[in-house]
Protein backbone atom coordinates (compact mmCIF):
# COMPACT_ATOMS: atom_id res chain seq x y z
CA UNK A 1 -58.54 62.41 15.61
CA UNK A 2 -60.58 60.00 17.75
CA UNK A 3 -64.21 58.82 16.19
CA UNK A 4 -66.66 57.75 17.73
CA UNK A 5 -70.49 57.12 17.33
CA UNK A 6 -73.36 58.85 17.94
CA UNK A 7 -76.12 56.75 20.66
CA UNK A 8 -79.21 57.53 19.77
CA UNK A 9 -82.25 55.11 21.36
CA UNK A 10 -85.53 55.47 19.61
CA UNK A 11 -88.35 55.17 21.77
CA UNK A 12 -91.65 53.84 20.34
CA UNK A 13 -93.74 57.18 19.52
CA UNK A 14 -96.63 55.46 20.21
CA UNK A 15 -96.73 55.79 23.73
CA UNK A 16 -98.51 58.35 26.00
CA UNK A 17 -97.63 56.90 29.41
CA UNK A 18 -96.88 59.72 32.34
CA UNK A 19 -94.74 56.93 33.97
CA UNK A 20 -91.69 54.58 32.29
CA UNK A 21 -92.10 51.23 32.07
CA UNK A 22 -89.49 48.88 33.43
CA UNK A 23 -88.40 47.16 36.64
CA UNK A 24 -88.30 48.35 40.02
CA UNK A 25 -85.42 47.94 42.38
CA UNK A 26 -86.79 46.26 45.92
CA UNK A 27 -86.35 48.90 48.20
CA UNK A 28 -84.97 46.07 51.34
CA UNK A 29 -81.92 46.11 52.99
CA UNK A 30 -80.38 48.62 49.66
CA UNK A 31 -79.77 51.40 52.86
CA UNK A 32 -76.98 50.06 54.73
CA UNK A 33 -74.41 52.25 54.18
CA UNK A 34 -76.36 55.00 56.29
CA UNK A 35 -76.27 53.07 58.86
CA UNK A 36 -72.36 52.02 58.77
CA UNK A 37 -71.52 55.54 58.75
CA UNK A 38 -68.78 56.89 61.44
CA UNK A 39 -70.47 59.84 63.35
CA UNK A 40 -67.46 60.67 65.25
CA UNK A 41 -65.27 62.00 62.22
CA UNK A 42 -65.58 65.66 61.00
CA UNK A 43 -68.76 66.23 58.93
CA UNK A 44 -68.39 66.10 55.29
CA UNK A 45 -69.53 69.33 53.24
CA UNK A 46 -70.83 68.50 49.86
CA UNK A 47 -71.25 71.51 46.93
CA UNK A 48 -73.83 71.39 45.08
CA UNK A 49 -73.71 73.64 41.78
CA UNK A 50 -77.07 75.50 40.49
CA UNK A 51 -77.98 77.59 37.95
CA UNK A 52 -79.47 81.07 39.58
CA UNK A 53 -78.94 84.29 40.60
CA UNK A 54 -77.11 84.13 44.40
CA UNK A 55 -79.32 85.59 46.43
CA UNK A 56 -78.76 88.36 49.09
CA UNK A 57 -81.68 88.45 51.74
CA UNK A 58 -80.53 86.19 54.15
CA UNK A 59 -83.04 83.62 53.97
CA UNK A 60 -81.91 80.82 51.79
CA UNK A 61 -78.57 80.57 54.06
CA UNK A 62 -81.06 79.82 57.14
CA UNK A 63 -82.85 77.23 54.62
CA UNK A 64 -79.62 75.58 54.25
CA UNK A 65 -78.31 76.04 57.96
CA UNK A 66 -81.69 74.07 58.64
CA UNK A 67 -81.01 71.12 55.88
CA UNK A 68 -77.77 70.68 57.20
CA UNK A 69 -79.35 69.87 60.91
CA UNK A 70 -80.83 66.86 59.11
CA UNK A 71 -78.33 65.80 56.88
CA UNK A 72 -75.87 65.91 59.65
CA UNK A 73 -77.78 63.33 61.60
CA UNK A 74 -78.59 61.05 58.55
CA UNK A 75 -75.38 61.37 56.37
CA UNK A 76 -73.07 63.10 58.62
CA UNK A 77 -72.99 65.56 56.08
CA UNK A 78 -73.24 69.05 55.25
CA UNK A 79 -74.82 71.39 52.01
CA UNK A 80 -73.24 74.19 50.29
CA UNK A 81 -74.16 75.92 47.47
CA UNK A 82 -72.69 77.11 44.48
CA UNK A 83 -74.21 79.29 42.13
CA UNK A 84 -73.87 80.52 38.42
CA UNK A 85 -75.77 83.39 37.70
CA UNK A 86 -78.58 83.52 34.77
CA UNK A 87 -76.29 86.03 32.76
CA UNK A 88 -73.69 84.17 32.64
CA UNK A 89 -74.07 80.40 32.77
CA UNK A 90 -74.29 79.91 28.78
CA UNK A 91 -70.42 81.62 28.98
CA UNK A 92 -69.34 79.63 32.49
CA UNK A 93 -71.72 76.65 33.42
CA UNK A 94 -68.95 74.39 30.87
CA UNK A 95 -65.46 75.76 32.47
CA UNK A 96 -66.63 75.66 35.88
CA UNK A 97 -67.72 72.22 35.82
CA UNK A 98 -64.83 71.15 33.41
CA UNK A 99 -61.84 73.01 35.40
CA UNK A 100 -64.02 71.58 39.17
CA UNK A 101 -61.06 70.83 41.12
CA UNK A 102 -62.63 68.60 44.26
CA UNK A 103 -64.46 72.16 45.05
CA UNK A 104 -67.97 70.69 43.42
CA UNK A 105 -69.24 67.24 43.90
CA UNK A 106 -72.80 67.33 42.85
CA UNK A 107 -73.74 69.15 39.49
CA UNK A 108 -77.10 69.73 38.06
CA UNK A 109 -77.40 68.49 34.37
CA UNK A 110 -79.89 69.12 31.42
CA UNK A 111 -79.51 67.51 28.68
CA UNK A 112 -80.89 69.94 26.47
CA UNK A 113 -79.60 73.27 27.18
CA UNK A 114 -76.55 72.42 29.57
CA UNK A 115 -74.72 70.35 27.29
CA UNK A 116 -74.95 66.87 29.63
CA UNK A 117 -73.47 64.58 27.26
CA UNK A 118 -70.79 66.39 26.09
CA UNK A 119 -69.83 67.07 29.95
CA UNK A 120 -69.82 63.08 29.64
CA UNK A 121 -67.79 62.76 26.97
CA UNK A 122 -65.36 65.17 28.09
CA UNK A 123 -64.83 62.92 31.38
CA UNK A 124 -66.37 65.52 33.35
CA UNK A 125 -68.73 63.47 35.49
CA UNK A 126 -68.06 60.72 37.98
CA UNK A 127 -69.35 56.93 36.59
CA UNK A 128 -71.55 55.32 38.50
CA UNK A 129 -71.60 52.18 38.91
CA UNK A 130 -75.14 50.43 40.03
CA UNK A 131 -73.32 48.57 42.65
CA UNK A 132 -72.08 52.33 44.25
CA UNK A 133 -75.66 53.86 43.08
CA UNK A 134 -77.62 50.86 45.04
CA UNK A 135 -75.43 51.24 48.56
CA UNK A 136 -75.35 54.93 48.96
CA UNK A 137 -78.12 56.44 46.65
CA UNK A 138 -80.57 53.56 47.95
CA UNK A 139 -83.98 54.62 47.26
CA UNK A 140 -83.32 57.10 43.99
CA UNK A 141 -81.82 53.80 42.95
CA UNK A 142 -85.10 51.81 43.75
CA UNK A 143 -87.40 54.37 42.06
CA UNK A 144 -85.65 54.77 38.65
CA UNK A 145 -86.87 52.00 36.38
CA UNK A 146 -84.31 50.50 34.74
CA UNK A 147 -85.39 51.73 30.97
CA UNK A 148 -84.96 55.10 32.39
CA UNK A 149 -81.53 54.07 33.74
CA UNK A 150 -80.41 52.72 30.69
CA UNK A 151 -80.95 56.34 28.93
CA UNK A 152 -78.39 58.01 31.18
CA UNK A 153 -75.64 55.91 29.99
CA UNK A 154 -72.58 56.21 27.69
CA UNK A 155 -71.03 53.14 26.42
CA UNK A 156 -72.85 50.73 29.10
CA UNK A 157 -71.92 52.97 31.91
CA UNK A 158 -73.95 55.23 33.79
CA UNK A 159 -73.24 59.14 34.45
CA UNK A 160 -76.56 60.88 35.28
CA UNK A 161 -79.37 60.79 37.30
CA UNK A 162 -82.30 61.45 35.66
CA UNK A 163 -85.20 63.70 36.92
CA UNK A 164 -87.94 61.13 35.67
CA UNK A 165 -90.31 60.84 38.67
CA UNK A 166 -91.45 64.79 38.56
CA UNK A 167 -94.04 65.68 35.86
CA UNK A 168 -93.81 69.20 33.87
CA UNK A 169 -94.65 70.11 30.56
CA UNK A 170 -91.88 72.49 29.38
CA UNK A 171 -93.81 72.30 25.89
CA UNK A 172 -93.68 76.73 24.59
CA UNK A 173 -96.57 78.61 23.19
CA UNK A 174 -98.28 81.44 23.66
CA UNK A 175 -100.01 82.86 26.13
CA UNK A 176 -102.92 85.60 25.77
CA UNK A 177 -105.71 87.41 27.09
CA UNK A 178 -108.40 85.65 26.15
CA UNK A 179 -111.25 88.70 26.28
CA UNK A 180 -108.51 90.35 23.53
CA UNK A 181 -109.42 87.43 21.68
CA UNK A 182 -113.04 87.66 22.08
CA UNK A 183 -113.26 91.18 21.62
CA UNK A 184 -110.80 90.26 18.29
CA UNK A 185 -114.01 87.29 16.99
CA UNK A 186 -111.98 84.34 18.19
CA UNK A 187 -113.57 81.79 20.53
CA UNK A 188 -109.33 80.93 21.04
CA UNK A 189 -106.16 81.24 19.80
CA UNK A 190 -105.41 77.70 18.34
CA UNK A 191 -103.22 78.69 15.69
CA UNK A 192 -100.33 81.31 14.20
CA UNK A 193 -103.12 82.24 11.99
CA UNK A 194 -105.50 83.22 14.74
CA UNK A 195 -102.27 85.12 16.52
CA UNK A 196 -102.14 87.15 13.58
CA UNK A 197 -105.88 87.93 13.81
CA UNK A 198 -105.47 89.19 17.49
CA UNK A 199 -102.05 91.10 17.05
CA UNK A 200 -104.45 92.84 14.07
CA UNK A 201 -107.06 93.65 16.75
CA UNK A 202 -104.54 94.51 19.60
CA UNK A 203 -102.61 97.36 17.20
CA UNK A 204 -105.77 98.76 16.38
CA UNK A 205 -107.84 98.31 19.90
CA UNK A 206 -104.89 99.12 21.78
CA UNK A 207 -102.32 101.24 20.35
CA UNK A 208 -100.56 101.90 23.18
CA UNK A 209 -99.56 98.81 23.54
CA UNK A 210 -96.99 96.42 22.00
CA UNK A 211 -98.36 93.27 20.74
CA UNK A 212 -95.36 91.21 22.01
CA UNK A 213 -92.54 93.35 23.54
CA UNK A 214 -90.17 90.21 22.54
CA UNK A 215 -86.41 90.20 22.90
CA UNK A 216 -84.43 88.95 19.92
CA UNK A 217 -83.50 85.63 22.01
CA UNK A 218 -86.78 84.34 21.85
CA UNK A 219 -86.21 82.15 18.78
CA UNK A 220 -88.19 79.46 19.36
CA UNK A 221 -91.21 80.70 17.12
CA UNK A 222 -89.40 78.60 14.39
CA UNK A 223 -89.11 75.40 15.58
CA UNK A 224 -92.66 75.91 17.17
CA UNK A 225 -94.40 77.05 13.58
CA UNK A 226 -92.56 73.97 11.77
CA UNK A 227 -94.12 71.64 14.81
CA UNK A 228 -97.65 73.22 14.75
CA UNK A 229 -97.64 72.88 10.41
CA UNK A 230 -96.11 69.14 10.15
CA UNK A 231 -95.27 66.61 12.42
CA UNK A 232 -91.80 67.60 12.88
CA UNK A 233 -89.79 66.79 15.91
CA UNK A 234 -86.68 68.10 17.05
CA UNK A 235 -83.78 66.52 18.37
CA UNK A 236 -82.97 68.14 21.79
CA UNK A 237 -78.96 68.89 21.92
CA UNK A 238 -77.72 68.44 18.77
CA UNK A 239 -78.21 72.43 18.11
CA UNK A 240 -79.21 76.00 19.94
CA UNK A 241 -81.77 76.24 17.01
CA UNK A 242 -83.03 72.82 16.88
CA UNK A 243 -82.54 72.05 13.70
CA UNK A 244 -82.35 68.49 12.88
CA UNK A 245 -84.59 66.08 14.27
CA UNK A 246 -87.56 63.85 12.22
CA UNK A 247 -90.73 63.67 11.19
CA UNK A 248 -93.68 61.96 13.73
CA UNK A 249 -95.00 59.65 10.73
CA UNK A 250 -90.70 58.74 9.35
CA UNK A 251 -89.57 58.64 12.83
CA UNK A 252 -85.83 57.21 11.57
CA UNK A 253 -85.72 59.32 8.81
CA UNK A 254 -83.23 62.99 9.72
CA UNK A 255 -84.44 65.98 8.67
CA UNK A 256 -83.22 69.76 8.59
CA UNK A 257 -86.58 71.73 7.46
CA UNK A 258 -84.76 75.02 7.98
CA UNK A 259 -82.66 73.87 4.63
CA UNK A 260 -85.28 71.51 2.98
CA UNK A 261 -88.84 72.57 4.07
CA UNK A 262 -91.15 75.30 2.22
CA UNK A 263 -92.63 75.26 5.38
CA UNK A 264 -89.80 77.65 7.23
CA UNK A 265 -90.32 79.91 4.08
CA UNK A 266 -93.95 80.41 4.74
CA UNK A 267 -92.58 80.88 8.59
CA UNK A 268 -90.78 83.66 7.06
CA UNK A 269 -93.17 85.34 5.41
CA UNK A 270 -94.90 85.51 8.75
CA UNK A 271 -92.69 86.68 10.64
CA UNK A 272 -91.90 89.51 7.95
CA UNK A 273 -95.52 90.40 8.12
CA UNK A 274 -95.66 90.58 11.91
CA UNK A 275 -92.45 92.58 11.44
CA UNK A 276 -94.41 95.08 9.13
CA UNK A 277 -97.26 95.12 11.45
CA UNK A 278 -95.76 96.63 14.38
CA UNK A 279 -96.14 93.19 16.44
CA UNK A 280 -92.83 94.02 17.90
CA UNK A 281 -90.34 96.97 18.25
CA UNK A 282 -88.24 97.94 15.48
CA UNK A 283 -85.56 97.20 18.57
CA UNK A 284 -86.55 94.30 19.50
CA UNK A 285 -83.08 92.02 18.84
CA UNK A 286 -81.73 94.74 21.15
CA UNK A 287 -84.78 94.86 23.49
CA UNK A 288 -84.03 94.06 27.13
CA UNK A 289 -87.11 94.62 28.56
CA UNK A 290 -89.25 92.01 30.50
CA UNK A 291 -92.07 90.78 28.43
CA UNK A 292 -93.74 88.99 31.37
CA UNK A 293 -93.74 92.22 34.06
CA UNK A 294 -95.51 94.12 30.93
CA UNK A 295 -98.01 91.73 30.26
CA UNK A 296 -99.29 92.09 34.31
CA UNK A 297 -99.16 95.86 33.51
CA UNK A 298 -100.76 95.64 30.57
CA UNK A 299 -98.42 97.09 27.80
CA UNK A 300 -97.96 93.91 25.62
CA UNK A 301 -100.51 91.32 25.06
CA UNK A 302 -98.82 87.76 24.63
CA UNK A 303 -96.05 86.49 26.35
CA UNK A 304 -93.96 83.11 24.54
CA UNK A 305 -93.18 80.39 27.67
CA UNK A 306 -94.44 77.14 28.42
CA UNK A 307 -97.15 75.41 30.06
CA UNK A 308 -95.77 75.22 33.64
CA UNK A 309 -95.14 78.90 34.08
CA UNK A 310 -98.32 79.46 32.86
CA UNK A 311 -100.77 77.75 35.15
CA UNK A 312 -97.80 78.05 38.45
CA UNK A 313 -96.95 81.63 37.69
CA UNK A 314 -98.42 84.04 34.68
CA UNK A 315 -101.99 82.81 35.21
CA UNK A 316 -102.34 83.48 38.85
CA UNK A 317 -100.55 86.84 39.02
CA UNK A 318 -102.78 88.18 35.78
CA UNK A 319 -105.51 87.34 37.59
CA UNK A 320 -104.86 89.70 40.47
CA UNK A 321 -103.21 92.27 37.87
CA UNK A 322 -106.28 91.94 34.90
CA UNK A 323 -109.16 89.84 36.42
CA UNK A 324 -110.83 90.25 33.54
CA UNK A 325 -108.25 89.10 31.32
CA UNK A 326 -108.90 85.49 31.18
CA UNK A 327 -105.26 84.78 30.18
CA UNK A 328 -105.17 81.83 28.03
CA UNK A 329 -102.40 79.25 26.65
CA UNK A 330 -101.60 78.16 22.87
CA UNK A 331 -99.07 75.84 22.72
CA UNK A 332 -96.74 75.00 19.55
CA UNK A 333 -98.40 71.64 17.59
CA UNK A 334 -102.24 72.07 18.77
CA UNK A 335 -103.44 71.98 15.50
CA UNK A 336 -102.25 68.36 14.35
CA UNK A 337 -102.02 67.21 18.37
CA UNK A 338 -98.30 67.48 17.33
CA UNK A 339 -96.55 67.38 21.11
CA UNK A 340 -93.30 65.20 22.80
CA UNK A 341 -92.82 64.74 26.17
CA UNK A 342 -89.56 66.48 27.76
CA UNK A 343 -86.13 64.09 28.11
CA UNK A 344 -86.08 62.62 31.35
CA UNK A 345 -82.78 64.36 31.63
CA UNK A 346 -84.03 67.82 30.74
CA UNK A 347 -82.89 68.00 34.60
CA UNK A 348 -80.65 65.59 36.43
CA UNK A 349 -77.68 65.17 39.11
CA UNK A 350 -74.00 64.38 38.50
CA UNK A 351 -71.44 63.56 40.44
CA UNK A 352 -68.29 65.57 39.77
CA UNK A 353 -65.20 63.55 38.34
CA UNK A 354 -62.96 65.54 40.91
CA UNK A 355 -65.25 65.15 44.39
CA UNK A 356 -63.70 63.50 47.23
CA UNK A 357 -66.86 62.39 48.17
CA UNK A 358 -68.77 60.56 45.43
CA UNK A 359 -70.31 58.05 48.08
CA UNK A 360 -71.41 60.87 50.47
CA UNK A 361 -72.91 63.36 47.75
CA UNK A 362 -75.00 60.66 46.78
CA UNK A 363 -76.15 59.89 50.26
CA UNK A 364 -76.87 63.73 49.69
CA UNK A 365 -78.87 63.63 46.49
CA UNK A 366 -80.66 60.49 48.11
CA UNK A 367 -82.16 62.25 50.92
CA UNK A 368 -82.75 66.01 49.29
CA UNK A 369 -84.84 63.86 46.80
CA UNK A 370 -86.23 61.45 48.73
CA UNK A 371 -86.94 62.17 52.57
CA UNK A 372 -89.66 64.54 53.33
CA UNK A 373 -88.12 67.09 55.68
CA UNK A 374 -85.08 67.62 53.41
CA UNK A 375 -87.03 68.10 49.84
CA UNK A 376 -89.60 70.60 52.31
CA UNK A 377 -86.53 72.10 53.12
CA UNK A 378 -84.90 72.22 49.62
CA UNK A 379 -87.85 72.86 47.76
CA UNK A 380 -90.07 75.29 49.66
CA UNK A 381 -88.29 76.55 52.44
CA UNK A 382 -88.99 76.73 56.21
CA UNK A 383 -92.73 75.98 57.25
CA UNK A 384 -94.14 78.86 58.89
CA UNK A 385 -91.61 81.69 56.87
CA UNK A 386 -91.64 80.34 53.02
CA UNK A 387 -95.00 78.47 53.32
CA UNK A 388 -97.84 77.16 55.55
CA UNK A 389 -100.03 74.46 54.68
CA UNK A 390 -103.64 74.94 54.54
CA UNK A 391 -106.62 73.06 55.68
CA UNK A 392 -107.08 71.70 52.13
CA UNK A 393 -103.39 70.59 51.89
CA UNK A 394 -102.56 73.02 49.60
CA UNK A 395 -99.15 75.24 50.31
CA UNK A 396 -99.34 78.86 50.80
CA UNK A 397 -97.23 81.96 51.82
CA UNK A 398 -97.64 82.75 55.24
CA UNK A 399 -99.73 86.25 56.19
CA UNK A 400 -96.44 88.01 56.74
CA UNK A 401 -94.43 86.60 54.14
CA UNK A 402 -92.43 89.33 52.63
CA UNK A 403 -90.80 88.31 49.11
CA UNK A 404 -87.75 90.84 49.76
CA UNK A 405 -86.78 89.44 52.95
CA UNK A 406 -88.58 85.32 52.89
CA UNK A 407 -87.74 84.82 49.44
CA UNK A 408 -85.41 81.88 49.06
CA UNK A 409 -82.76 80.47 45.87
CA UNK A 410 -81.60 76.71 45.85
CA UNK A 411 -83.05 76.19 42.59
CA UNK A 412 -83.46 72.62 42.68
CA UNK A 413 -84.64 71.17 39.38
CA UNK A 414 -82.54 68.18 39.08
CA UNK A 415 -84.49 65.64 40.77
CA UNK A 416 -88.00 66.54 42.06
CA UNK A 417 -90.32 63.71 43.21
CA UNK A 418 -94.10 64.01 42.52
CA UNK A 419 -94.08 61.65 45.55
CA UNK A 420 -93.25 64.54 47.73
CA UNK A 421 -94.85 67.56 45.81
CA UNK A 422 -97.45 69.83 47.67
CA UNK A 423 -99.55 71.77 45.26
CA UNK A 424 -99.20 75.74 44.96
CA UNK A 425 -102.54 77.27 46.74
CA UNK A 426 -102.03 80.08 44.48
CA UNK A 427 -101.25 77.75 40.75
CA UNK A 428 -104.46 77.89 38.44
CA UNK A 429 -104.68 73.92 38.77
CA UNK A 430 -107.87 73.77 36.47
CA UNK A 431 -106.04 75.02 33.44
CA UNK A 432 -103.62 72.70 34.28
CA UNK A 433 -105.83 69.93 34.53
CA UNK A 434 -107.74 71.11 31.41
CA UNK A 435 -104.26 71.21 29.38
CA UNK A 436 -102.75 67.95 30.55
CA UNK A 437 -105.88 66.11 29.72
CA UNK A 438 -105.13 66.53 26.25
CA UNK A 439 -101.48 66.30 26.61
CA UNK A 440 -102.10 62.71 28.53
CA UNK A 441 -104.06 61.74 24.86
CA UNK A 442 -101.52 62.39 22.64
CA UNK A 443 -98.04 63.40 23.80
CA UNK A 444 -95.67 60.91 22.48
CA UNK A 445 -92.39 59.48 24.31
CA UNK A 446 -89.20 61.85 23.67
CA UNK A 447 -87.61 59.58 20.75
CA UNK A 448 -83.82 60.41 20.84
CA UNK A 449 -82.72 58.80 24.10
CA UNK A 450 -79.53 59.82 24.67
CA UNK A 451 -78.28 61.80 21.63
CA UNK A 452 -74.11 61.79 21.89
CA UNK A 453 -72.06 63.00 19.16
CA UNK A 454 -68.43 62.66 19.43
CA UNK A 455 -66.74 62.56 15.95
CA UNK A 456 -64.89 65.62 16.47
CA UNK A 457 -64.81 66.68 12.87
CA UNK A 458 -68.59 66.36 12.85
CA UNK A 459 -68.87 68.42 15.98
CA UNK A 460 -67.03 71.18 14.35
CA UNK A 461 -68.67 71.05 11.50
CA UNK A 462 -71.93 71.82 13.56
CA UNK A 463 -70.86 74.05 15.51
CA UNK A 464 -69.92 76.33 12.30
CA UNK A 465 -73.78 75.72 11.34
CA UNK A 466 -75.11 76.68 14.34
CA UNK A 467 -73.27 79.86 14.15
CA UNK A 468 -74.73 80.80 10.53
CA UNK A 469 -78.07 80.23 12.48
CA UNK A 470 -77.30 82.64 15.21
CA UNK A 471 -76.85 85.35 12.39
CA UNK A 472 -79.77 84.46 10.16
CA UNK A 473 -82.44 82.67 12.48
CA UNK A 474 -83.15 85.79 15.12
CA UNK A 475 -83.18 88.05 11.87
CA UNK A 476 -85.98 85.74 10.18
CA UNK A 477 -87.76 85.55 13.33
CA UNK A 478 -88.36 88.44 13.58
CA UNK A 479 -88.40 89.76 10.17
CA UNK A 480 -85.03 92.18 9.92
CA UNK A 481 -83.96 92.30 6.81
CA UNK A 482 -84.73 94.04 3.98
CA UNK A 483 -84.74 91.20 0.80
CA UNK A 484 -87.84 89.27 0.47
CA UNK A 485 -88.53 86.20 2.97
CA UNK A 486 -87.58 83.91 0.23
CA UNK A 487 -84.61 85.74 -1.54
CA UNK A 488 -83.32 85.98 2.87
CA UNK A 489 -83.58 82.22 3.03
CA UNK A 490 -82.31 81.25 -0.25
CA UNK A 491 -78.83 83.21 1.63
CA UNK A 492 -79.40 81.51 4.30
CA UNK A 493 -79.74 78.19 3.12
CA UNK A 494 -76.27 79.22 0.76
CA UNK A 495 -74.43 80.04 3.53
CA UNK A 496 -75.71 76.54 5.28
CA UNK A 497 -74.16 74.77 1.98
CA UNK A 498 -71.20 76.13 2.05
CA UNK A 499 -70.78 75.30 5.73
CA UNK A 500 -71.61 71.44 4.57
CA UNK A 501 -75.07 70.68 6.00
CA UNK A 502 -76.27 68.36 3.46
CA UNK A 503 -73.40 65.95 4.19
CA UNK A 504 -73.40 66.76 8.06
CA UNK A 505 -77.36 65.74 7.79
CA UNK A 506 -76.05 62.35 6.18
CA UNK A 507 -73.83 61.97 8.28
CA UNK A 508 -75.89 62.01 11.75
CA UNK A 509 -78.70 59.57 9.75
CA UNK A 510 -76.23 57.35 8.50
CA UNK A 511 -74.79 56.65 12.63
CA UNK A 512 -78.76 56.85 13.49
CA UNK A 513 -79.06 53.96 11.04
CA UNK A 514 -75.54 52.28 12.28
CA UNK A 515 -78.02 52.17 15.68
């Protein structure tokens, strides 16, 4: 059996800064190698594998026939792009990029819900050296700091690039109308006590309409009740459920409050009382349908995402569909001010261990991410079809734009560049700026750095615990079962025993203190 160690950097959780400290490259003479290329061989296509739905209309091929015009005269190069559909990358995203044969090259990474480090430490992902990043990925080299560097690497070598120059705030909550909540006594919703106050209104104001028409996926209630009634703060990778991770005030201390907190018991109790309220349907782990379209046609009154889609997306629509709505956003720890930033490498690029072009996809990656035209390209589309810009500078859709037949799918979230970014006309950039000035004051640095476990035993033996969790979490979230909330977790927390938690919690503190 080989052992190894788990990495885990702690970052100090004092900090609030937007932007990494740490040295920057100089930018001089670091671009060479574009200009050494050989324009007289054949062009050299690079894949570039997404996460998304492929799309059908037409227009994203014309996107990409227009990117590859430009990267053709800077890198001799061409795009193409391979997708794996929402439905089925949690079964495929692994194989694909594991069994990549030379027929991928660059790969976008997350370290927290596409399994990035364990693509590492199944030699999945090409090592880059910073002597091969500096020549042909020149100015992504330049603007990563070198702190921010240093967290993409595995035994002193690096194998990601993060996304660490684009700000978003991933952070879930709630989001609900706030002249429900008026109408319900609250001046907001700043707490799960308050939600139960306007799901009590909503059932008996509006009783045609279902509280939250959740699915039985949308687990993250837990992890956000145990955030907003201590200071505790997950470890991003480690577990689907999120599970282990520490406490803001014992930063290097492990904990598992699912096993060892009262505090998930009085979660349960909560959820059992929603349950008994009629907050969702009596279906709802087999519900399918789509929270957010219901919300703009106003059968359900919350929807659970994060801050991003809410000012970019849910906001703005809601205010054409329920102008009068006054959709607000409660997000998970606003009681105790208990919020962490996202990992850097949330998104990311790799290279792919098999592509017979390393040097050239990274000439790629360099210019999608860094020179104007292509990120336009990549990011919004074609000015004049996907977007206009207004006086203002603010983007737009043109007159004419037709979302069936304009729309476009590259899905690029694996290295934006707030350098480049042009605001959304249509994003409600007020709330945003009214949320992320209390974010800026006191969202901490993500503490875990690169989190890497490779003792294979210790793997297994999580994995086994995660699956108890997929049986027992969605039914305590949302409150099927028919024991009482504590007699359900007492099973629970047997069946976690049995599977060996209490020494598998040792275990990942004892290598956190080995670090």
């Amino acid at each position: 059996m080989r052992r190894k160690i788990i990495s885990i950097i702690l970052t100090s959780i004092l900090s609030i800064s937007l932007i990494s400290c740490g040295s920057k490259r100089d930018t001089e003479n670091l671009s060479s190698a574009y200009q050494n290329l050989d324009f007289s061989e054949e062009p050299v296509t690079i894949t570039y594998l997404t996460i998304g739905d492929k799309p059908t209309n037409g227009a994203t091929e014309e996107v990409v026939e227009e990117l590859n015009k430009l990267l053709l005269k800077k890198a001799n190069a061409k795009l193409e792009v391979c997708y794996i559909s929402w439905n089925e990358y949690l079964a495929y995203y692994n194989s694909t990029v594991a069994n990549a044969d030379g027929n991928i090259d660059l790969i976008g990474i997350g370290d927290d819900w596409l399994d990035a480090w364990q693509n590492v430490m199944d030699d999945n992902f090409y090592p880059l050296s910073e002597g091969i990043l500096k020549t042909y990925c020149p100015q992504t080299y330049a603007q990563v700091s070198e702190e921010n560097w240093d967290k993409c690497k595995y035994n002193g070598i690096i194998y990601m690039i993060p996304e660490d120059n684009y700000e978003q705030w991933t952070n879930h909550g709630f989001m609900y109308r706030g002249d429900w909540a008026e109408a319900a006594g609250l001046d907001s919703v700043d707490s799960f006590e308050d939600l139960t106050q306007y799901f009590e209104y909503v059932i008996s104001a509006h009783p045609d309409v279902i509280p939250w028409d959740a699915s039985g996926t949308e687990y993250t209630t837990a992890t956000g009740y145990l955030q907003s009634k201590s200071y505790f703060i997950p470890i991003s990778g480690l577990s689907t459920y999120s599970i282990w991770g520490s406490y803001k005030n014992d930063i290097k201390t492990i904990s598992c409050p699912i096993y060892d907190s009262d505090l998930f018991i009085e979660y349960a109790k909560l959820m059992k009382k929603w349950n008994d309220m009629g907050v969702w349907r009596a279906s709802v782990l087999n519900n399918s349908s789509n929270n957010t379209n219901e919300l703009y046609t106003g059968d359900t009154s919350v929807i659970e995402q994060h801050t991003n889609k809410f000012y970019s997306e849910v906001k703005p629509q809601m205010n054409i569909s329920h102008p009068e709505s006054d959709l607000q956003f409660y997000w998970y720890g606003e009681e105790n001010n208990n919020l962490v930033k996202i990992s850097i490498l949330h998104g990311g690029m790799a290279v792919s261990k098999t592509s017979k072009n390393p040097e050239r996809a990274l000439m790629v990656y360099d210019l999608i991410r860094n020179d104007r035209d292509c990120y336009n390209l990549m990011n919004y589309g074609i000015e004049g079809r996907q977007y206009v810009i207004s006086e203002e500078g603010y983007r737009e859709r043109p007159a004419d734009y037709n979302i069936a037949d304009d729309s476009i799918t590259l899905n690029y979230w694996w290295g934006r560049n707030d350098n480049l970014e042009i605001r959304d006309a249509n994003a409600c950039w007020d709330d945003y700026e009214e949320l992320t000035s209390v974010y800026d004051k006191v969202a901490i640095e993500y503490p875990w750095g690169n989190a890497v476990i490779t003792d294979e035993t210790l793997i297994d033996k999580m994995s086994i615990i995660n699956e108890i969790c997929s049986v027992y979490i969605p039914n305590i979230c949302f409150g099927q079962y028919d024991q009482e909330p504590d007699e359900y977790v007492r099973e629970f927390r047997n069946e976690l025993k049995k599977a060996d938690i209490e020494n598998v919690t040792k275990e990942i503190q004892n290598l956190v203190d080995e670090n």
